[in-house]
Protein backbone atom coordinates (compact mmCIF):
# COMPACT_ATOMS: atom_id res chain seq x y z
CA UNK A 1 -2.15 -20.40 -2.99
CA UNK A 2 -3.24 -17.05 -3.95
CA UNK A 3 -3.41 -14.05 -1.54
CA UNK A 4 -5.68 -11.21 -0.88
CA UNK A 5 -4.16 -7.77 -0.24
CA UNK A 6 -6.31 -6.04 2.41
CA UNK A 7 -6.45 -2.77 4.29
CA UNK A 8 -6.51 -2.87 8.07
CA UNK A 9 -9.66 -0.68 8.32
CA UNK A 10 -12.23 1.27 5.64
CA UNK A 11 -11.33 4.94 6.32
CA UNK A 12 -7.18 3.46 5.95
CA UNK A 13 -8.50 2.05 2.44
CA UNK A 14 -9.95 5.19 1.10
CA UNK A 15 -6.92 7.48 2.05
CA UNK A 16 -4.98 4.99 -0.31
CA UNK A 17 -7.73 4.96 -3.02
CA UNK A 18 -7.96 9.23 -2.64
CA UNK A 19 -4.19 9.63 -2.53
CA UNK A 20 -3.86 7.07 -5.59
CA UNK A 21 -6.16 9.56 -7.33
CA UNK A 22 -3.93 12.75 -6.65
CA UNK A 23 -0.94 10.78 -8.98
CA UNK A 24 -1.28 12.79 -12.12
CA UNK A 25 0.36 10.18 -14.04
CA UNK A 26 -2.32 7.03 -15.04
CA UNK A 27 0.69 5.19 -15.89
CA UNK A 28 2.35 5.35 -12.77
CA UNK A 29 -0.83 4.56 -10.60
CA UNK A 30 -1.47 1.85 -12.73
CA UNK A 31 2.32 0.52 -12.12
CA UNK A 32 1.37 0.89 -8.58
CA UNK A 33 -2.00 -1.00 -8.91
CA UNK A 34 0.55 -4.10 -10.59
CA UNK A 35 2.79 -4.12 -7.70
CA UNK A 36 -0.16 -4.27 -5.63
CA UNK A 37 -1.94 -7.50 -7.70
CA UNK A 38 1.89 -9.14 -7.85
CA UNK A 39 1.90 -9.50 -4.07
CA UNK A 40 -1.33 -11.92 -4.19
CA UNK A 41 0.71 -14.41 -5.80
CA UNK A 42 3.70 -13.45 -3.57
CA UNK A 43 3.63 -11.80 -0.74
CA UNK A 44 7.58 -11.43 -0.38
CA UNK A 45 8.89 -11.85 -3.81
CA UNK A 46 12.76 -13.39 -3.61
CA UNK A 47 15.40 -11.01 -4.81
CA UNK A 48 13.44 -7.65 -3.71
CA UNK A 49 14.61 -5.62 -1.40
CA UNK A 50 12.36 -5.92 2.25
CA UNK A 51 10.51 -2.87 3.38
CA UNK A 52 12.54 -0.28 5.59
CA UNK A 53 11.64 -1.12 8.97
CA UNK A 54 10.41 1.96 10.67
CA UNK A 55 11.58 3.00 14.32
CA UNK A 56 8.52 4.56 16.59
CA UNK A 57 7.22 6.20 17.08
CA UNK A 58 5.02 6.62 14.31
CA UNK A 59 2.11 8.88 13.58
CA UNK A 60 -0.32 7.67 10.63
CA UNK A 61 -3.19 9.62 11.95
CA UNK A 62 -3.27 12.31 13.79
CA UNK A 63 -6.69 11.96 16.53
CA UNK A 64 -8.02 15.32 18.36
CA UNK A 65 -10.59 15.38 20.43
C-alpha cells in the first residue's frame, strides 16, 4: 500500500515549500525531498529512531488580532 504525505492545511504547506527554498545547499533539500518520498512506502521505517515527542505547549504560529 503506498502512502501520501500531506500537509494539514495550504498556508502550513507553503511555509515548508518557502523554508525548503532558503537551504542553500540543492543537495541537501533534495536529501530532504527523499526522506520525504521514503515515508510513502513507509510511514515508520523499522530501525529509525521515532520523532522526539514534544511537551506543550507549543507555538507553530503565532495569531494577533
Amino acid at each position: 500500500m503506498k502512502y501520501e504525505v500531506k500537509f494539514p492545511t495550504h498556508s502550513i504547506e507553503k511555509s515548508f515549500e518557502k523554508f525548503l527554498l532558503k537551504i542553500p545547499q540543492r543537495n541537501t533539500q533534495n536529501k530532504i525531498m527523499q526522506a520525504i518520498e521514503k515515508l510513502t512506502n513507509d510511514p515508520r521505517p523499522f530501525g529509525k529512531k521515532p520523532f522526539k515527542k514534544l511537551k506543550p505547549p507549543i507555538q507553530f504560529y503565532k495569531y494577533t488580532a
